[in-house]
C-alpha atoms as a PDB file:
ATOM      1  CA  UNK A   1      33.886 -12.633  14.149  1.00  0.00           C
ATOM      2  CA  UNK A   2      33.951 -11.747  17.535  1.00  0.00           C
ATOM      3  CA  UNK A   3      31.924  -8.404  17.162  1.00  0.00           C
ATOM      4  CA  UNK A   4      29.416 -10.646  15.327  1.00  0.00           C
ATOM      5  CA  UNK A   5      29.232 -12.880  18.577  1.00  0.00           C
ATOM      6  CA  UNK A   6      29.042 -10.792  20.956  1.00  0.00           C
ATOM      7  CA  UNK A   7      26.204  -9.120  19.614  1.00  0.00           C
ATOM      8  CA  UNK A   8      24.558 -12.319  19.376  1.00  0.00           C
ATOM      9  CA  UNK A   9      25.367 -13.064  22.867  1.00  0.00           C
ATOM     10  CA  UNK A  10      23.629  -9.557  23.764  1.00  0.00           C
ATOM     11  CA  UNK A  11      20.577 -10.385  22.042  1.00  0.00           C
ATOM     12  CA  UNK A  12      19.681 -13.414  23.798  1.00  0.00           C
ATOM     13  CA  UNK A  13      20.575 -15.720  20.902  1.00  0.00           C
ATOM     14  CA  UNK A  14      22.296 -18.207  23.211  1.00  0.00           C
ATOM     15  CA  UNK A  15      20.207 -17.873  26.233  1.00  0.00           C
ATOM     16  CA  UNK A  16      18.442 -21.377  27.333  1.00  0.00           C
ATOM     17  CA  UNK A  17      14.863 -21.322  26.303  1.00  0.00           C
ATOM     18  CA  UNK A  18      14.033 -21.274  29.487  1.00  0.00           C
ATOM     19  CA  UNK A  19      15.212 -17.342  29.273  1.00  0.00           C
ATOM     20  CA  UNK A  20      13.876 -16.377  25.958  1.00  0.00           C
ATOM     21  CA  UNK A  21      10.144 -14.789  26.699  1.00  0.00           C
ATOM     22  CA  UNK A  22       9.212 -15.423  23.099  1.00  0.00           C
ATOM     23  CA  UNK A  23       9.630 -19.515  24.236  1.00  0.00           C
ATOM     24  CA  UNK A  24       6.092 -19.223  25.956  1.00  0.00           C
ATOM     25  CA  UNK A  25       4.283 -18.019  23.189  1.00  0.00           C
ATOM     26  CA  UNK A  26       2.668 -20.743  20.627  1.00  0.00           C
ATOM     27  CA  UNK A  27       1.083 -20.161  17.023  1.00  0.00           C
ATOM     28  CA  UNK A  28      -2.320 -19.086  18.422  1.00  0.00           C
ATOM     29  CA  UNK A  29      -0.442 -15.632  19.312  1.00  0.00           C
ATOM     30  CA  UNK A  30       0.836 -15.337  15.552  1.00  0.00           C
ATOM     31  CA  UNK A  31      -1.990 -13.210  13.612  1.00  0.00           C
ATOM     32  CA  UNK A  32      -4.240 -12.930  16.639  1.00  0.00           C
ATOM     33  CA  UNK A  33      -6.816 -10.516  17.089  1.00  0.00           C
ATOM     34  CA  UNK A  34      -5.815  -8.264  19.505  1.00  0.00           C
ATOM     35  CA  UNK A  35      -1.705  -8.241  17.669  1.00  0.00           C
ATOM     36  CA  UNK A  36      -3.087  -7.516  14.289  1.00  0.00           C
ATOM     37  CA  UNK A  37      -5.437  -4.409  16.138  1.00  0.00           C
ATOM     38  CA  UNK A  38      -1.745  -3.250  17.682  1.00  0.00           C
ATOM     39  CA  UNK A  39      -0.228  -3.333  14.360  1.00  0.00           C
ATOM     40  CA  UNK A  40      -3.222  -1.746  12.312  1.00  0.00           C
ATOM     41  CA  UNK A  41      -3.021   1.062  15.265  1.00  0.00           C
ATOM     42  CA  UNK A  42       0.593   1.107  14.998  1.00  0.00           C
ATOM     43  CA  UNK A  43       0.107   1.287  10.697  1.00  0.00           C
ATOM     44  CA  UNK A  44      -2.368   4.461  11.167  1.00  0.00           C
ATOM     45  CA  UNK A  45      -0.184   6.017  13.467  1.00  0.00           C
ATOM     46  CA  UNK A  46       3.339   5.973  11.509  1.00  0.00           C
ATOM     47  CA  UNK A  47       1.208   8.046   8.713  1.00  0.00           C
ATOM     48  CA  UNK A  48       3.217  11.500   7.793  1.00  0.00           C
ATOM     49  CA  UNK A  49       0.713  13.667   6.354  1.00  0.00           C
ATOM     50  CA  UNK A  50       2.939  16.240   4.516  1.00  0.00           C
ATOM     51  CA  UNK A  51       0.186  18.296   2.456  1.00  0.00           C
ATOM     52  CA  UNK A  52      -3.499  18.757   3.354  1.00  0.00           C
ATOM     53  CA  UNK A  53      -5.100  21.158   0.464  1.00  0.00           C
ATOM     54  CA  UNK A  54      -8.663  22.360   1.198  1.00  0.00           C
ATOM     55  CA  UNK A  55      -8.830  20.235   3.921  1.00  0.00           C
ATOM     56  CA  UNK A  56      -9.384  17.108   1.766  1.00  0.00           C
ATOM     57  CA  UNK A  57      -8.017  14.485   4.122  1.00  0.00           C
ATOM     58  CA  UNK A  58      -9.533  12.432   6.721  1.00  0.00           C
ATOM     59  CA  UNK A  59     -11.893  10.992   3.764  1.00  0.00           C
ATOM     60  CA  UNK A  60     -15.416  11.623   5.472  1.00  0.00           C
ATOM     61  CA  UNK A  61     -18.042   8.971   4.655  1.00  0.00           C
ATOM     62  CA  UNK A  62     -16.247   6.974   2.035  1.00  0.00           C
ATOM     63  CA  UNK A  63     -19.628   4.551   1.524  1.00  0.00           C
ATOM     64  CA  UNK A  64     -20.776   7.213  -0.102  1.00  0.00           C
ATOM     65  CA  UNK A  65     -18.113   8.445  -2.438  1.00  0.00           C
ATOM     66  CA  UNK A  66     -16.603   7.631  -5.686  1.00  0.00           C
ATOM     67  CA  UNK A  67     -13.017   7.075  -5.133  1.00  0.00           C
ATOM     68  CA  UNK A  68     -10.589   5.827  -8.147  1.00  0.00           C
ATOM     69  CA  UNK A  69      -7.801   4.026  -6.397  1.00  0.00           C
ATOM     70  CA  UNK A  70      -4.297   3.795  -9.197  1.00  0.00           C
ATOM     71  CA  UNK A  71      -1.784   1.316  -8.476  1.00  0.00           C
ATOM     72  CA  UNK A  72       1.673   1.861  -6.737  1.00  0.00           C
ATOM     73  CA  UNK A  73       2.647   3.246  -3.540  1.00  0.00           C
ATOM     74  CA  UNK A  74       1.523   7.092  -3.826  1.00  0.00           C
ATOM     75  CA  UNK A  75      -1.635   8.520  -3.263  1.00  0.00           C
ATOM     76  CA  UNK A  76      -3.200  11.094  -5.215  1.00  0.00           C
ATOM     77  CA  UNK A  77      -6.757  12.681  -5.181  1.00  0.00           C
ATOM     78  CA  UNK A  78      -8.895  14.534  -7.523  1.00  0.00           C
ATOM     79  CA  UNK A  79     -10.802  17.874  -6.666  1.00  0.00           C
ATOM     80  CA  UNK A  80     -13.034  17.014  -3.720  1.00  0.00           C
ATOM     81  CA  UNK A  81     -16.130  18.496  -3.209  1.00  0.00           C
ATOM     82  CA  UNK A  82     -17.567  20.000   0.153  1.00  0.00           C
ATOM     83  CA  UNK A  83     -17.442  17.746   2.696  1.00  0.00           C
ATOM     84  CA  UNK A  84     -21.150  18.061   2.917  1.00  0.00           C
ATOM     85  CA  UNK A  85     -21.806  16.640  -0.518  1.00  0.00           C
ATOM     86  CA  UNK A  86     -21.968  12.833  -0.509  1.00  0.00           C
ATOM     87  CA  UNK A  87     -19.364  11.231  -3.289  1.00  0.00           C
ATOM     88  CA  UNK A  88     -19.768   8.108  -5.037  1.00  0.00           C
ATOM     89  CA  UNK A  89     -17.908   4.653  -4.623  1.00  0.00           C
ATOM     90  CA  UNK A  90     -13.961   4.566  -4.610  1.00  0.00           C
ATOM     91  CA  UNK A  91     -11.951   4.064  -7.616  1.00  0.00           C
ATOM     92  CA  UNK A  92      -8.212   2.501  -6.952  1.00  0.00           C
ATOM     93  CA  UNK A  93      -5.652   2.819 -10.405  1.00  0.00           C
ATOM     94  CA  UNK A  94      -1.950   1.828 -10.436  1.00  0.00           C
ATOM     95  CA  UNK A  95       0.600  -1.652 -10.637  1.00  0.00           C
ATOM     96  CA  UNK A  96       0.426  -1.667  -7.017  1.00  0.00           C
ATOM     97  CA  UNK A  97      -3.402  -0.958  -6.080  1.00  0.00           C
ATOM     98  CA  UNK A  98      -4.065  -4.844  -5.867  1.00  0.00           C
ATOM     99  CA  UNK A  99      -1.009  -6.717  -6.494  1.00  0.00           C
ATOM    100  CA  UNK A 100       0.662  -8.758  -3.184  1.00  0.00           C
ATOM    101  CA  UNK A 101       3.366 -10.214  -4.792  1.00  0.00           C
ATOM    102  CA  UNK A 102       5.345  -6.624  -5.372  1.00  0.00           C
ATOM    103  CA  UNK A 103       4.047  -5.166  -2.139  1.00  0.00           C
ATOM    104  CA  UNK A 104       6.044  -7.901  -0.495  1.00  0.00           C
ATOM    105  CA  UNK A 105       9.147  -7.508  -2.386  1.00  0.00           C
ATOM    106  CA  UNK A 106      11.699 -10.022  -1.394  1.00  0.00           C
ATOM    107  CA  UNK A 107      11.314 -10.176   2.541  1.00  0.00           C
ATOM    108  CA  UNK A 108       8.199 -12.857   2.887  1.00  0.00           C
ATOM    109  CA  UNK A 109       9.085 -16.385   1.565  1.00  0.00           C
ATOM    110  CA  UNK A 110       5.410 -17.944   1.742  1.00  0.00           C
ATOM    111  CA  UNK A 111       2.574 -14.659   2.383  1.00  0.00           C
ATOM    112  CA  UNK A 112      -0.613 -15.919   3.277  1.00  0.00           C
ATOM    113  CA  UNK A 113      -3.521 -14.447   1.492  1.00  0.00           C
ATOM    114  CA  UNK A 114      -5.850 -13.913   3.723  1.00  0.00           C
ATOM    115  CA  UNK A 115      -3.759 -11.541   5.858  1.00  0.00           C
ATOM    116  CA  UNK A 116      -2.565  -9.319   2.801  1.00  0.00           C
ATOM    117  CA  UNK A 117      -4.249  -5.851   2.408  1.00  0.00           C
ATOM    118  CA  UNK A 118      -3.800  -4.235  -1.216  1.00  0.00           C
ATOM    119  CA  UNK A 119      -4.939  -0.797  -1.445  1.00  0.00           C
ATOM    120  CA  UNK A 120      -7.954  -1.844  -3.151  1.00  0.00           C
ATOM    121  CA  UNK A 121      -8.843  -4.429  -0.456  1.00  0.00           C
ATOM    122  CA  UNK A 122      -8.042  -2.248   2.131  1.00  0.00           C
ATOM    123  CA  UNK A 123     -10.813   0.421   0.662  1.00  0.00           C
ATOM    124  CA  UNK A 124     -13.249  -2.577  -0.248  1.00  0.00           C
ATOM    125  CA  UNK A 125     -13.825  -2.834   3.141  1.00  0.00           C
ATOM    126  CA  UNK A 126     -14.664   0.599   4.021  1.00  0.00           C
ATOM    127  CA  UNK A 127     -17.206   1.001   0.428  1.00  0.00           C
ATOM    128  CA  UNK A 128     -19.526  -1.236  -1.162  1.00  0.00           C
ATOM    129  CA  UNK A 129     -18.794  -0.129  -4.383  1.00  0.00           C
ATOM    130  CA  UNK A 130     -14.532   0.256  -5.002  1.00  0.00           C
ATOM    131  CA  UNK A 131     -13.198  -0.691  -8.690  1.00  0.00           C
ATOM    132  CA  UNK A 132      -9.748  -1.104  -9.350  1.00  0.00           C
ATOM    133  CA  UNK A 133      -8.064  -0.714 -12.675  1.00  0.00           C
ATOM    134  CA  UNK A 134      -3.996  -1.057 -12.731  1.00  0.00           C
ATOM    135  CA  UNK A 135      -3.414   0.537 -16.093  1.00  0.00           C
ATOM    136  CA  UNK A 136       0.041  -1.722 -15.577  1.00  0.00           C
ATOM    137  CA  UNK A 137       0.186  -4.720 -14.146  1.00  0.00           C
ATOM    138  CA  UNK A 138       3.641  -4.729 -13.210  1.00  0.00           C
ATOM    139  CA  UNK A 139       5.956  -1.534 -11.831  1.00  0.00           C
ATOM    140  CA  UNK A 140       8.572  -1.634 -14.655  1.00  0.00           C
ATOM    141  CA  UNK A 141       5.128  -0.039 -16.387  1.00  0.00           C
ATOM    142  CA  UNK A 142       6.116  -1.017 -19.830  1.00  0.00           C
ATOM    143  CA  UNK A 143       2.600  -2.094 -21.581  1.00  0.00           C
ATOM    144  CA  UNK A 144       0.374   0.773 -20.442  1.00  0.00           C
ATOM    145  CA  UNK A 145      -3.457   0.761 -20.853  1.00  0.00           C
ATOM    146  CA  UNK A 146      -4.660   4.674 -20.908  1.00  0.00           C
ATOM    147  CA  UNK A 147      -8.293   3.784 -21.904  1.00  0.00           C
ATOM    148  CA  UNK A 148      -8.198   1.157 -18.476  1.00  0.00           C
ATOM    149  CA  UNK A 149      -7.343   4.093 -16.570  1.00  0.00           C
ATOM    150  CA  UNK A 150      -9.203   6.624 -17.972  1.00  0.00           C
ATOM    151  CA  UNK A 151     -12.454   4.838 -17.586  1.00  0.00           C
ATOM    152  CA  UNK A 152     -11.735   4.211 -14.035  1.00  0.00           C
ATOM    153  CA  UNK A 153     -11.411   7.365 -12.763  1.00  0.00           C
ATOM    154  CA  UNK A 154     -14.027   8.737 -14.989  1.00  0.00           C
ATOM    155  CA  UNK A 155     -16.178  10.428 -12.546  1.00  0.00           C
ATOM    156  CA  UNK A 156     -14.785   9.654  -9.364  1.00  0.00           C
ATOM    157  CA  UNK A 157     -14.579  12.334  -6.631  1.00  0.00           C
ATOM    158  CA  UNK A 158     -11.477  11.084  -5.208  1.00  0.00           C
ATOM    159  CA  UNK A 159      -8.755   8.978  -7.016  1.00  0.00           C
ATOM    160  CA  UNK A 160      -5.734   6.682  -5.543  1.00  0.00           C
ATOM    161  CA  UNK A 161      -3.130   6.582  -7.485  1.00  0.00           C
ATOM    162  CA  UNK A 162      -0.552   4.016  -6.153  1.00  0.00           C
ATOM    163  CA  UNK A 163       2.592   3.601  -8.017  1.00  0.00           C
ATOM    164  CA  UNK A 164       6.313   2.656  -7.155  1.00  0.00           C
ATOM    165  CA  UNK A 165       9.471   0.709  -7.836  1.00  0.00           C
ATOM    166  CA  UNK A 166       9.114  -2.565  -6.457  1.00  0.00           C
ATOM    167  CA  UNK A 167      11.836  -5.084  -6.264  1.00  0.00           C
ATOM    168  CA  UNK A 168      11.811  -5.615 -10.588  1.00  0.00           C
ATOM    169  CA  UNK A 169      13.221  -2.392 -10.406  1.00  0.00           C
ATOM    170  CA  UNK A 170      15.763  -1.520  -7.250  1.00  0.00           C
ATOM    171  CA  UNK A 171      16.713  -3.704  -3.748  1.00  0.00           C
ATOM    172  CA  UNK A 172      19.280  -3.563  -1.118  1.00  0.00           C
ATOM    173  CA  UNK A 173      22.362  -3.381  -3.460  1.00  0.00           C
ATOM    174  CA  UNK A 174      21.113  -2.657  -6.633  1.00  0.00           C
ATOM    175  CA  UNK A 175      20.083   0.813  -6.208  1.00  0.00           C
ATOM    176  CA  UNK A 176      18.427   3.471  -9.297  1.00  0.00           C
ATOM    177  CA  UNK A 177      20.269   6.141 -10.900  1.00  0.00           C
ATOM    178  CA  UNK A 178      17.200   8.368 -10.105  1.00  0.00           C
ATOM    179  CA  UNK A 179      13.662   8.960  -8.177  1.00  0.00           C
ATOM    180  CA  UNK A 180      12.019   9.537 -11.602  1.00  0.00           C
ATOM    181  CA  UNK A 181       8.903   7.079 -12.230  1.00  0.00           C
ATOM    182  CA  UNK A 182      10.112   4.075 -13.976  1.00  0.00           C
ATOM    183  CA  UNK A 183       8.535   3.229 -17.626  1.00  0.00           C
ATOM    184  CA  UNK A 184       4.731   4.984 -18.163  1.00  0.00           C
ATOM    185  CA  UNK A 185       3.742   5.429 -14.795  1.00  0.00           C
ATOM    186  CA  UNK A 186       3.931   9.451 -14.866  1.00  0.00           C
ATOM    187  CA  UNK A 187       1.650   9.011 -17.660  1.00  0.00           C
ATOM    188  CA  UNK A 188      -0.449   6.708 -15.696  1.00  0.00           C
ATOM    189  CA  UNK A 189      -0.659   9.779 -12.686  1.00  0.00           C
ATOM    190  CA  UNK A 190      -0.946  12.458 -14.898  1.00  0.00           C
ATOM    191  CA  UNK A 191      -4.049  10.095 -16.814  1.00  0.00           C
ATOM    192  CA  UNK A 192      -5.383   9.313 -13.409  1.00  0.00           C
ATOM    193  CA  UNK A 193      -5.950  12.341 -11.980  1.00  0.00           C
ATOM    194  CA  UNK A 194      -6.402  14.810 -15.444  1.00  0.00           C
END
């Protein structure tokens, strides 16, 4: 117990308010403006970019492209033309292009809405014309839709394919025997960007 304490006692944890900088600050700070443009700077910035073929990435004029976002938590594109060429809207496919719940996991108790970004929302906002199609609706991806998928993508100059565990699947303690997709969703990214 004493470790325990002691680290408590080094993190402030029994200081008098009075001490505690985080005492001065009041709800109106919580989801401000100027926080949430730190942490959408800080978001963009933590990016690893491990693979840029024929210079595909940053996504140049997106208003004007077709982009087929998949759920999950990969992204995946299709053959890109030149840059030059203008592309059609965005297409988003996978179990976790536009689902909150499993993008939260097990962390928030009560997520508000209105400050959650899906993949597909997060891409609505940057084209007027984004479609979404999840192929499964949950990341355990046992009742997969091929013809949902297919007809999503069908076209589109640059697919997201966004797939993943999820806490259905794995959590802290109850780790997975492998790093293979679970149920159909290799199908779903081998479907999404055929």
């Amino acid at each position: 117990v004493r470790p325990l304490f002691y680290t408590r006692l080094r993190l402030g944890e029994f200081d008098p308010p009075a001490m505690n900088p985080y005492s001065a600050l009041g709800l109106g700070h919580v989801q401000s403006p100027a926080h949430r443009a730190l942490a959408l700077e800080a978001a963009v910035k933590s990016f690893v970019l491990l693979k840029n073929e024929r210079d595909t990435l940053p996504l140049r004029d997106l208003g004007a492209r077709r982009v087929a976002v998949s759920a999950g938590h990969a992204a995946s594109k299709r053959g890109l033309p030149p840059r030059a060429q203008p592309l059609s809207a965005p297409q988003v496919v996978g179990p976790f292009a536009d689902n909150p719940r499993i993008l939260f996991g097990d962390y928030a108790p009560v997520p508000e809405p209105q400050y959650i970004y899906t993949p597909w929302r997060g891409l609505e906002t940057l084209a007027a014309n984004v479609s979404v199609a999840a192929g499964c609706r949950e990341p355990p991806c046992q009742h997969y839709t091929p013809a949902e998928v297919e007809a999503a993508v069908r076209g589109a100059d640059v697919v997201i394919v966004c797939l993943g565990t999820g806490i259905d699947l794995e959590t802290e303690g109850r780790d997975r025997e492998d790093l293979s997709l679970p149920g159909q969703q290799l199908q779903l990214l081998q479907d999404a960007v055929r």
